[in-house]
PDB file of N, CA and C in Angstrom:
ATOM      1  N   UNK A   1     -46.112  41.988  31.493  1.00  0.00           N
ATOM      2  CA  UNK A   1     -45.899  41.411  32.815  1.00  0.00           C
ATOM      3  C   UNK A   1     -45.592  39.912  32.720  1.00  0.00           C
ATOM      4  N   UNK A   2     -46.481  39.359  32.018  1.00  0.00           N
ATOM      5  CA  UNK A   2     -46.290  37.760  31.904  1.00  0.00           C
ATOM      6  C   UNK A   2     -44.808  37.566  31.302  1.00  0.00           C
ATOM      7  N   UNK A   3     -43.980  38.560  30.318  1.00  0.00           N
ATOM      8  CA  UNK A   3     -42.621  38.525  29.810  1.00  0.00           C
ATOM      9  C   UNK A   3     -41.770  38.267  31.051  1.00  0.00           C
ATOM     10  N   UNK A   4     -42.068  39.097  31.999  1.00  0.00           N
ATOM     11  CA  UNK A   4     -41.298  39.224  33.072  1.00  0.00           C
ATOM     12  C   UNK A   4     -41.176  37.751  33.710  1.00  0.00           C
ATOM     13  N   UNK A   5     -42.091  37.292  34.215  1.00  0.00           N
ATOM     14  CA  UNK A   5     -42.348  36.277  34.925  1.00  0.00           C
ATOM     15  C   UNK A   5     -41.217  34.750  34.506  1.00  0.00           C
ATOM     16  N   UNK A   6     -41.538  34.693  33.034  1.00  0.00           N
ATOM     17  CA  UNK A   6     -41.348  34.080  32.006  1.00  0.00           C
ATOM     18  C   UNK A   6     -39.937  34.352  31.928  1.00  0.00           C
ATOM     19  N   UNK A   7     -39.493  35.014  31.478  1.00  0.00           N
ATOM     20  CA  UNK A   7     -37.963  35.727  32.155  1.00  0.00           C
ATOM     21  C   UNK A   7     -37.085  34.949  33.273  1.00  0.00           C
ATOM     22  N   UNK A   8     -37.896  35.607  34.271  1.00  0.00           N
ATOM     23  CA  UNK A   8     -37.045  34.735  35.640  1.00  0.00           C
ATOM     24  C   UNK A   8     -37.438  33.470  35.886  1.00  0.00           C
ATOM     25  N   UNK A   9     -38.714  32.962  35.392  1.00  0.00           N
ATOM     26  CA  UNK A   9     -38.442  31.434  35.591  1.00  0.00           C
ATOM     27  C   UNK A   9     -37.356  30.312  34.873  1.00  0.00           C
ATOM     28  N   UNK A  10     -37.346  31.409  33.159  1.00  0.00           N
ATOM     29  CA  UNK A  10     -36.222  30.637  32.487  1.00  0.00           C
ATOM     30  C   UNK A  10     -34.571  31.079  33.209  1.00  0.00           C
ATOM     31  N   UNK A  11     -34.649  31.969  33.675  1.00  0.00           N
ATOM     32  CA  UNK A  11     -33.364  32.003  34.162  1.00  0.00           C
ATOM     33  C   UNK A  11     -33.025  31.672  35.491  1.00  0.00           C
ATOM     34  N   UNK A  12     -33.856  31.386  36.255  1.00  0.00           N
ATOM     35  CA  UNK A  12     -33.604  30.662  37.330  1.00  0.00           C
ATOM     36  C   UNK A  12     -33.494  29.088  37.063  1.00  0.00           C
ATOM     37  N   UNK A  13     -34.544  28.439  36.018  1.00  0.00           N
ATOM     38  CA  UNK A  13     -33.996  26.930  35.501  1.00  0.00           C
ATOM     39  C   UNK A  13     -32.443  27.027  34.845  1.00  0.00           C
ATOM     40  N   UNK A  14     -32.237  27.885  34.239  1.00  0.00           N
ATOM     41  CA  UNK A  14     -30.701  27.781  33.614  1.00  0.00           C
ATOM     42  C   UNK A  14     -29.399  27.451  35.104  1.00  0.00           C
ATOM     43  N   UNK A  15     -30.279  29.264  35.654  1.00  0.00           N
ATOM     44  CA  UNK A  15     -29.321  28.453  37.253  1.00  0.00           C
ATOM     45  C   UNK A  15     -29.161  27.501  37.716  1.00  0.00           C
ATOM     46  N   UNK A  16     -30.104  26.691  37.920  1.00  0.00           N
ATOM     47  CA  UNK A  16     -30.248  25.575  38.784  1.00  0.00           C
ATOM     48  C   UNK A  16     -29.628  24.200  37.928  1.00  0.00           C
ATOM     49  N   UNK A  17     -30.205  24.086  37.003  1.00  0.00           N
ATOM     50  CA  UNK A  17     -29.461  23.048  36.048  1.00  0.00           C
ATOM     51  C   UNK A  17     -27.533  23.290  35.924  1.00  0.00           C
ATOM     52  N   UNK A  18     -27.228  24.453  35.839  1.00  0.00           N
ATOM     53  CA  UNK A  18     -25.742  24.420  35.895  1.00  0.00           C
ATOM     54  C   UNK A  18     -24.957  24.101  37.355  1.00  0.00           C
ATOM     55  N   UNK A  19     -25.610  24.047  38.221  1.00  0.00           N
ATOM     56  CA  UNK A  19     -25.656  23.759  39.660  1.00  0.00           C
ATOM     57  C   UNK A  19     -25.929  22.272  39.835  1.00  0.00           C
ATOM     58  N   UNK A  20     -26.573  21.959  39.200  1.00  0.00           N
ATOM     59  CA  UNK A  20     -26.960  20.552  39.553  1.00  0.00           C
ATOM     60  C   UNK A  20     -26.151  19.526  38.651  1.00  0.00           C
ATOM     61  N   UNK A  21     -25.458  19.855  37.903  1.00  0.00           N
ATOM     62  CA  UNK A  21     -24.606  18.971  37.245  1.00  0.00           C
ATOM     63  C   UNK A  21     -23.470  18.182  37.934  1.00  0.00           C
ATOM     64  N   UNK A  22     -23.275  18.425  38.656  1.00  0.00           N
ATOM     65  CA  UNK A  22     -22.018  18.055  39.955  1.00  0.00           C
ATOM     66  C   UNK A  22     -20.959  18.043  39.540  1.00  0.00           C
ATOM     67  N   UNK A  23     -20.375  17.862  40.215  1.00  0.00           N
ATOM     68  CA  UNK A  23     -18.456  18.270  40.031  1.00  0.00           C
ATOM     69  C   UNK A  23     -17.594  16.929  39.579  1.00  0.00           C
ATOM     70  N   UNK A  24     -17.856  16.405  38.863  1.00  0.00           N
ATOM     71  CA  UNK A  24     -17.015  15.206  38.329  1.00  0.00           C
ATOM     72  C   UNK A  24     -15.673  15.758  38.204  1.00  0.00           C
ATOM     73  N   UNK A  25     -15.671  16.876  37.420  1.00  0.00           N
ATOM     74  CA  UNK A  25     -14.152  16.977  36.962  1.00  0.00           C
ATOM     75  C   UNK A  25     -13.542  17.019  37.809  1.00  0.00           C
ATOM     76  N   UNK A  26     -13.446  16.924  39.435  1.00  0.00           N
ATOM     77  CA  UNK A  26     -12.329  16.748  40.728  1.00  0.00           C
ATOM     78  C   UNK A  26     -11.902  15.580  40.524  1.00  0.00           C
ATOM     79  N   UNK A  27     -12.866  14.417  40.008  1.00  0.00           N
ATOM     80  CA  UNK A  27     -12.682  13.047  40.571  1.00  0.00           C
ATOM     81  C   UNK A  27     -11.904  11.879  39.651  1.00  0.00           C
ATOM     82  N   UNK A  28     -11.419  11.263  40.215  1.00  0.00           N
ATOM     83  CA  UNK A  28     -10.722   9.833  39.617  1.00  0.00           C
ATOM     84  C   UNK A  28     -11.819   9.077  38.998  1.00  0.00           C
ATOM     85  N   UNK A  29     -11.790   8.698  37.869  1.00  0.00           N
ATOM     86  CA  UNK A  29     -13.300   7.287  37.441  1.00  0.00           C
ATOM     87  C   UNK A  29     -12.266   6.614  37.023  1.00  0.00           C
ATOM     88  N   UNK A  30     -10.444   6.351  37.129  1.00  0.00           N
ATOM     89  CA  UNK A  30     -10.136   4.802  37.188  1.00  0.00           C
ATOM     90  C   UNK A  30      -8.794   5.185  37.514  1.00  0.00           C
ATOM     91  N   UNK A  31      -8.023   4.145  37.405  1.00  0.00           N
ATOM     92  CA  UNK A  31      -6.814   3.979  38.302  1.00  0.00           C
ATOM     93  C   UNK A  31      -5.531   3.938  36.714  1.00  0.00           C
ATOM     94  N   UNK A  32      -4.435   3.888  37.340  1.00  0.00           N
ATOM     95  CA  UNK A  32      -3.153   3.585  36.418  1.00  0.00           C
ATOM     96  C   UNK A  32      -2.791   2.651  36.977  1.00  0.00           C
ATOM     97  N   UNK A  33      -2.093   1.642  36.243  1.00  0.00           N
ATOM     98  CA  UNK A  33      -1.573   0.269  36.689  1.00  0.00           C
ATOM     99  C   UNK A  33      -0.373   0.309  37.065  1.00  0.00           C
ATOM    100  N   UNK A  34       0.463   1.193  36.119  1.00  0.00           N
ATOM    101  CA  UNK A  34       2.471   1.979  36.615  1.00  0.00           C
ATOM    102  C   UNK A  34       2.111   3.571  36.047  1.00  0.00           C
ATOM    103  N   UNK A  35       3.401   3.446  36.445  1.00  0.00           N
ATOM    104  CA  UNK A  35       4.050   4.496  36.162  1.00  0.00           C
ATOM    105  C   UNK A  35       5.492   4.608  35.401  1.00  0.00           C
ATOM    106  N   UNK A  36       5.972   5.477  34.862  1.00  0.00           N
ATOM    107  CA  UNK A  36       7.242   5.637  34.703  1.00  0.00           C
ATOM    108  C   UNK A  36       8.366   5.828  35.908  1.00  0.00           C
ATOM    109  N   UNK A  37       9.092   5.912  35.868  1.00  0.00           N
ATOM    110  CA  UNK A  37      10.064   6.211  36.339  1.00  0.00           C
ATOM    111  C   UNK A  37      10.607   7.929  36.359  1.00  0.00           C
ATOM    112  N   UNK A  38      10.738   8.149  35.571  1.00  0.00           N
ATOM    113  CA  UNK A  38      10.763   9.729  35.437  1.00  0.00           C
ATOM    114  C   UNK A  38       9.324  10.463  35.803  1.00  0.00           C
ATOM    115  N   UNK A  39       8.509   9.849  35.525  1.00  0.00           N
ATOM    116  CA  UNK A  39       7.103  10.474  36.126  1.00  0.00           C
ATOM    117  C   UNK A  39       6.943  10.331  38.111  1.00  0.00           C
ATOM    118  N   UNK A  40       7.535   9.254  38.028  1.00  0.00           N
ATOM    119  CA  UNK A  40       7.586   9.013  39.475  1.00  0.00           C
ATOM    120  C   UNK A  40       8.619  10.646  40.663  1.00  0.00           C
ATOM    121  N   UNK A  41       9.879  10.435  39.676  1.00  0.00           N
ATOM    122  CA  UNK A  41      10.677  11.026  39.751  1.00  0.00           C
ATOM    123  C   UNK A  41      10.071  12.648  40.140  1.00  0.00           C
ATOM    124  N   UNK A  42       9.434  12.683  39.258  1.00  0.00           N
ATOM    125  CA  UNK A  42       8.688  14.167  39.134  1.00  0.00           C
ATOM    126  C   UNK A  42       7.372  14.684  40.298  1.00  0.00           C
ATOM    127  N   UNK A  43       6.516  13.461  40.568  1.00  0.00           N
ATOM    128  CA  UNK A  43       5.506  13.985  41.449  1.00  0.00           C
ATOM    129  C   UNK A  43       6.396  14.840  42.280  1.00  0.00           C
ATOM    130  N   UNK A  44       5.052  15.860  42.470  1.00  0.00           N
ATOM    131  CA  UNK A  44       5.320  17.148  43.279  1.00  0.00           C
ATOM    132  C   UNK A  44       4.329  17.042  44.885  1.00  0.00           C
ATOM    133  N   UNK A  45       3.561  16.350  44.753  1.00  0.00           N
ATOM    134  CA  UNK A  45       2.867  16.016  46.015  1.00  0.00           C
ATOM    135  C   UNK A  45       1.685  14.772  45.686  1.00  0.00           C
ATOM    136  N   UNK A  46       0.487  14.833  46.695  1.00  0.00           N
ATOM    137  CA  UNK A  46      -0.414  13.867  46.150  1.00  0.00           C
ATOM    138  C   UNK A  46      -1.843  14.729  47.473  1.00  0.00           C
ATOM    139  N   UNK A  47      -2.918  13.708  46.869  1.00  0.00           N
ATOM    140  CA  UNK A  47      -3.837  13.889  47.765  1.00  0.00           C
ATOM    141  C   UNK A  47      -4.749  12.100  47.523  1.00  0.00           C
ATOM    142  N   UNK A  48      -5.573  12.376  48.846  1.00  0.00           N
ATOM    143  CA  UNK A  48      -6.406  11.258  48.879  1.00  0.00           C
ATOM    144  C   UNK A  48      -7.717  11.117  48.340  1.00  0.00           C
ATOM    145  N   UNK A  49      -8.222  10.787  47.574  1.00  0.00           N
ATOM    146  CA  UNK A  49      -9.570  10.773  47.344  1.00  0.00           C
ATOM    147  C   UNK A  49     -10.471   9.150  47.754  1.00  0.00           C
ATOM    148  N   UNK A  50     -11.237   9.842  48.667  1.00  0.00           N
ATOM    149  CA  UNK A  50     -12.229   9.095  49.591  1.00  0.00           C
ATOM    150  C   UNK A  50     -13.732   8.893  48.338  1.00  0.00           C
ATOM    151  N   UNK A  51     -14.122   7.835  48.771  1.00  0.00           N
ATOM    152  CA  UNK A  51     -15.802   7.814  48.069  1.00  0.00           C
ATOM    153  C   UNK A  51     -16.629   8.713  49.164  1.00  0.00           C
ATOM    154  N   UNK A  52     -17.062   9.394  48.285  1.00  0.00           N
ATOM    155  CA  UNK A  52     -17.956   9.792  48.629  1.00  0.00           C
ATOM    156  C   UNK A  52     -19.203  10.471  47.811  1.00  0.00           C
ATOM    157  N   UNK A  53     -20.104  11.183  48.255  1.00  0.00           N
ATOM    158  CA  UNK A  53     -21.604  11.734  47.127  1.00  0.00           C
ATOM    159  C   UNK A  53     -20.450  12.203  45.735  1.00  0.00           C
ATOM    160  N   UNK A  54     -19.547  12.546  45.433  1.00  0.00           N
ATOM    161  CA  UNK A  54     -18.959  13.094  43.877  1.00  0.00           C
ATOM    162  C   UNK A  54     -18.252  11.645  43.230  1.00  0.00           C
ATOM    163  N   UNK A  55     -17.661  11.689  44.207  1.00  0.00           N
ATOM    164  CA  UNK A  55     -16.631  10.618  43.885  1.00  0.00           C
ATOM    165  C   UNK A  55     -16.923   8.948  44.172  1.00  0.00           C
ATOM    166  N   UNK A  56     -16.649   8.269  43.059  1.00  0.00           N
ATOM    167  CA  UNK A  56     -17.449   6.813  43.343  1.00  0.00           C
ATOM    168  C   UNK A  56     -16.068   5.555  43.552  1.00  0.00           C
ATOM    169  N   UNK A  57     -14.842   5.888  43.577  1.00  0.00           N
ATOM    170  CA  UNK A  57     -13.482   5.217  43.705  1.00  0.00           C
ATOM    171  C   UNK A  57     -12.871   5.616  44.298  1.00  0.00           C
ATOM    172  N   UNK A  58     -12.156   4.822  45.542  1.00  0.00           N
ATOM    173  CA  UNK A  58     -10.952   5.250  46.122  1.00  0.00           C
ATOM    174  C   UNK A  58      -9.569   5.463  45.433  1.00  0.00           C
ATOM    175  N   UNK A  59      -9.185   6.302  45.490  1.00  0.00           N
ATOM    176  CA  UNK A  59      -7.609   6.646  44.910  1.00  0.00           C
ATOM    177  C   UNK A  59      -7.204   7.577  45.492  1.00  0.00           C
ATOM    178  N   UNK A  60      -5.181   7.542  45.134  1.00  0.00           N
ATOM    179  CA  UNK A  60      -4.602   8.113  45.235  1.00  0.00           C
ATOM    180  C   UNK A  60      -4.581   9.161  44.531  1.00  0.00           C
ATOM    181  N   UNK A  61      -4.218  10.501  43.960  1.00  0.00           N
ATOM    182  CA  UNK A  61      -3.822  11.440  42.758  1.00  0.00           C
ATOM    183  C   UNK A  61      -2.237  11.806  43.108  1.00  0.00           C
ATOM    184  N   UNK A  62      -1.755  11.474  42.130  1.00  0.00           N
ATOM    185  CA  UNK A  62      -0.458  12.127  42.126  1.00  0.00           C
ATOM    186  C   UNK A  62      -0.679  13.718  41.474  1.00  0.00           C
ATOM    187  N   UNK A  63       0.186  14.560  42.044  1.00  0.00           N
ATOM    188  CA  UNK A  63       0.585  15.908  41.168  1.00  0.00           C
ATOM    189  C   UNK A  63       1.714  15.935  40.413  1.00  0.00           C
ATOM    190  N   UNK A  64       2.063  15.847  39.632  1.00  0.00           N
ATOM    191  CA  UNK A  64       2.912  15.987  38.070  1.00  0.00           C
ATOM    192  C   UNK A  64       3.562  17.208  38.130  1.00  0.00           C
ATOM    193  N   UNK A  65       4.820  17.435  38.298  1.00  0.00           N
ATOM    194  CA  UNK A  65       5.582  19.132  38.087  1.00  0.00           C
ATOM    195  C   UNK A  65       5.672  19.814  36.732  1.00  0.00           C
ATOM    196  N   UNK A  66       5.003  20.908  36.510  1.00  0.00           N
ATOM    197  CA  UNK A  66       4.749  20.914  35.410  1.00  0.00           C
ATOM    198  C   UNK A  66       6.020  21.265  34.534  1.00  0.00           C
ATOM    199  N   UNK A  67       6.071  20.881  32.822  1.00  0.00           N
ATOM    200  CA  UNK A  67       7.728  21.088  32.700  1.00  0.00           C
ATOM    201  C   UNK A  67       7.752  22.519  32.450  1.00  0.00           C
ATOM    202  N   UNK A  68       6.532  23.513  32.026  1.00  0.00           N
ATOM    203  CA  UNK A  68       6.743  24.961  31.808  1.00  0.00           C
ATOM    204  C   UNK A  68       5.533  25.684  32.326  1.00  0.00           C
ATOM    205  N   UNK A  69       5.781  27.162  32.839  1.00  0.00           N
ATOM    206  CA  UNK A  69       4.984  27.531  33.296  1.00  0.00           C
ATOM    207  C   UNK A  69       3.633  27.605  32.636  1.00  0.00           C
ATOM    208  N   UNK A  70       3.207  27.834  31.396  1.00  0.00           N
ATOM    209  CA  UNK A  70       2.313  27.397  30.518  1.00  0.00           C
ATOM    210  C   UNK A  70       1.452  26.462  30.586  1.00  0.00           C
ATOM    211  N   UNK A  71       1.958  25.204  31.206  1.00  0.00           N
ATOM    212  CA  UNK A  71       1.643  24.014  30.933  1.00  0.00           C
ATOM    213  C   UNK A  71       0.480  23.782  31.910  1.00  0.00           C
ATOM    214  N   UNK A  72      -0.290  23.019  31.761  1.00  0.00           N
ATOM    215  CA  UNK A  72      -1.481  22.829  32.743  1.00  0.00           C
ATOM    216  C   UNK A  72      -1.198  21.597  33.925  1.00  0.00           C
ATOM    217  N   UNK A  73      -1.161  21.594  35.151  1.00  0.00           N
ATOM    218  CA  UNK A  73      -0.688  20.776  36.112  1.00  0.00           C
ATOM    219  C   UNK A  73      -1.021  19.081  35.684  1.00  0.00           C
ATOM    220  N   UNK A  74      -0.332  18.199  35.597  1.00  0.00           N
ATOM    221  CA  UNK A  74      -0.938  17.092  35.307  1.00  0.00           C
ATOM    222  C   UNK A  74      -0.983  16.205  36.528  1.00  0.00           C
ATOM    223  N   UNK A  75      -2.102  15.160  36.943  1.00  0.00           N
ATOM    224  CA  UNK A  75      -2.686  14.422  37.598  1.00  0.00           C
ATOM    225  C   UNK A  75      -2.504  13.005  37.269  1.00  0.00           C
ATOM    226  N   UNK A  76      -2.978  12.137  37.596  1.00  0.00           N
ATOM    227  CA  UNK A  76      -2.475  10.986  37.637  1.00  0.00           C
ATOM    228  C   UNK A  76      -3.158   9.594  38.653  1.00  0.00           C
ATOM    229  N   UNK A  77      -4.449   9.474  38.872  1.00  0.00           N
ATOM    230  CA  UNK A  77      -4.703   8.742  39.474  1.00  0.00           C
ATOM    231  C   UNK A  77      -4.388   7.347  39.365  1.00  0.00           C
ATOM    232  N   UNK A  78      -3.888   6.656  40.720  1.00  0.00           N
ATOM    233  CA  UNK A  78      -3.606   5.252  41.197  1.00  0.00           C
ATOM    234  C   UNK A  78      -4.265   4.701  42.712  1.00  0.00           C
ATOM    235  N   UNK A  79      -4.420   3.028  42.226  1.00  0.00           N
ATOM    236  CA  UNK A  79      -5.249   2.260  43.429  1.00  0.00           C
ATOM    237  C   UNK A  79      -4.020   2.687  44.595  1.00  0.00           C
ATOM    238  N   UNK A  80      -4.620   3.100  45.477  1.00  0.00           N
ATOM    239  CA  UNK A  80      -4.043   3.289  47.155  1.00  0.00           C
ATOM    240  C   UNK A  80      -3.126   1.207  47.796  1.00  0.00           C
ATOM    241  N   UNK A  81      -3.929   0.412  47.290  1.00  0.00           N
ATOM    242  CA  UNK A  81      -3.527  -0.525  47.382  1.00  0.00           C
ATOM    243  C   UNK A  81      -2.322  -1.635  47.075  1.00  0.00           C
ATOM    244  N   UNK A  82      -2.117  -0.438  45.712  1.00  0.00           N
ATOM    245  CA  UNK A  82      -0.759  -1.261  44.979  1.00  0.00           C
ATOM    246  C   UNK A  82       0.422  -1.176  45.438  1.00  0.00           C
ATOM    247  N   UNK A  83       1.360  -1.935  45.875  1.00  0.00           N
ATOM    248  CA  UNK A  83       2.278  -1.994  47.136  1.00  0.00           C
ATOM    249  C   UNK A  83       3.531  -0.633  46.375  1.00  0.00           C
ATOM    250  N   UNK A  84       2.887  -0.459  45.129  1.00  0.00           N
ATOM    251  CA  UNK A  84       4.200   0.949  44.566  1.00  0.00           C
ATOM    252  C   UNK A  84       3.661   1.985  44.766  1.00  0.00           C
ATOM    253  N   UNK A  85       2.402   2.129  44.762  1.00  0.00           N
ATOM    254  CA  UNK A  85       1.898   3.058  45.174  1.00  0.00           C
ATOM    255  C   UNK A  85       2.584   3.579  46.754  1.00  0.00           C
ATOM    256  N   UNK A  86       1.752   2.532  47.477  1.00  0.00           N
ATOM    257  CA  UNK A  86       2.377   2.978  48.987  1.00  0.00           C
ATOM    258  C   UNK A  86       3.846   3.682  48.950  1.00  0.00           C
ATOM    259  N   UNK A  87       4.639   2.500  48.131  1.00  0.00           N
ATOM    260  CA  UNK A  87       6.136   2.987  48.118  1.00  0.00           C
ATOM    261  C   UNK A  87       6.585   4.916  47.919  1.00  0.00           C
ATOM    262  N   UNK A  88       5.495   4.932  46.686  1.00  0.00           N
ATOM    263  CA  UNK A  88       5.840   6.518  46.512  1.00  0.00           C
ATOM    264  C   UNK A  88       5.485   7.529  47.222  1.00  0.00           C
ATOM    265  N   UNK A  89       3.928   7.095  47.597  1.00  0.00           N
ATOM    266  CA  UNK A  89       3.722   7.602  48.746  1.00  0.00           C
ATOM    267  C   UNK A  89       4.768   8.191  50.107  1.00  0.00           C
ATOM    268  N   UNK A  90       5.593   7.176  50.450  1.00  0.00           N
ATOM    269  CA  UNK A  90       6.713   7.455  51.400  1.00  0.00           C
ATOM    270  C   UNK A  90       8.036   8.086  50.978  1.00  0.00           C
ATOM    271  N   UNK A  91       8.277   7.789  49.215  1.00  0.00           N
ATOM    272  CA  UNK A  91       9.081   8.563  49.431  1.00  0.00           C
ATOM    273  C   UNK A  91       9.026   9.942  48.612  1.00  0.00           C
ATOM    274  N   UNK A  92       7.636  10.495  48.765  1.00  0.00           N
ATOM    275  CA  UNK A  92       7.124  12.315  48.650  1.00  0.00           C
ATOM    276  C   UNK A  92       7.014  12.342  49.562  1.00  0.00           C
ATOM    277  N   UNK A  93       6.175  12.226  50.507  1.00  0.00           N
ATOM    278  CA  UNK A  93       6.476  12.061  52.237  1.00  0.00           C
ATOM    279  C   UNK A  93       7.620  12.415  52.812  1.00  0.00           C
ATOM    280  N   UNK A  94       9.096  11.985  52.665  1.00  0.00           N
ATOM    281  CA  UNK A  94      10.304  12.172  53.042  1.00  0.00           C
ATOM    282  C   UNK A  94      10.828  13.201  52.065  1.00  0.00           C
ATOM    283  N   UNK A  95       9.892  13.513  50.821  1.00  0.00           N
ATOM    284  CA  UNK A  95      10.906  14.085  50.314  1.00  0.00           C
ATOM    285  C   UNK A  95      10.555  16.131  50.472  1.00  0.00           C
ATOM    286  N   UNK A  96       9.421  15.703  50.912  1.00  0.00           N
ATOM    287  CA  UNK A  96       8.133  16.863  51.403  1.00  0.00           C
ATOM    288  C   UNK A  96       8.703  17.409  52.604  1.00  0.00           C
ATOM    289  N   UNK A  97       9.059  16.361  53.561  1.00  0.00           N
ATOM    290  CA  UNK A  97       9.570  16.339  55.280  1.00  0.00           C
ATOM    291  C   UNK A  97      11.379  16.992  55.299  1.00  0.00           C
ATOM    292  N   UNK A  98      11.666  17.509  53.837  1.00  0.00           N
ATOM    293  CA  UNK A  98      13.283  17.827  54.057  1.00  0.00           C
ATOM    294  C   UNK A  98      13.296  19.209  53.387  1.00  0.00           C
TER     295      UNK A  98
END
């Protein structure tokens, strides 16, 4: 009986510890200063990332088109502030809007 017990307490700590690790891997922990030109060329969209309880930096993420289906999507975080940033921003925006 005591096996038992012993049992589900260790496997309910395993639960809880893999749960409690939090989700970093969503988040930006720093910025890019440029970009390329052909990388620019390529974003496929973007999203915003706000601070909040996961996330400790504001940024942009670019999405990267991937060059083969194989390939794993690439990301790209930049400061929301940098006046090229904005720029690209507007023109995935327009290029999203056609």
């Amino acid at each position: 009986m005591r096996f038992h017990v012993l049992f589900f307490l260790l496997l309910l700590t395993c639960m809880y510890l893999s749960l409690a690790q939090g989700s970093f891997g969503n988040c930006c922990l720093g910025h890019v200063e440029s970009m390329k030109n052909k990388a620019k060329r390529n974003v496929e969209s973007y999203r915003m990332q706000e601070v909040d309880g996961d996330c400790n930096i504001r940024a942009v993420v670019f999405i990267i088109k991937k060059k083969a289906p194989h390939l794993k999507q690439r990301t790209v975080c930049t400061n929301p502030h940098h006046p090229w940033v904005q720029d690209l921003i507007r023109a995935v925006d327009m290029r999203m809007s056609k």
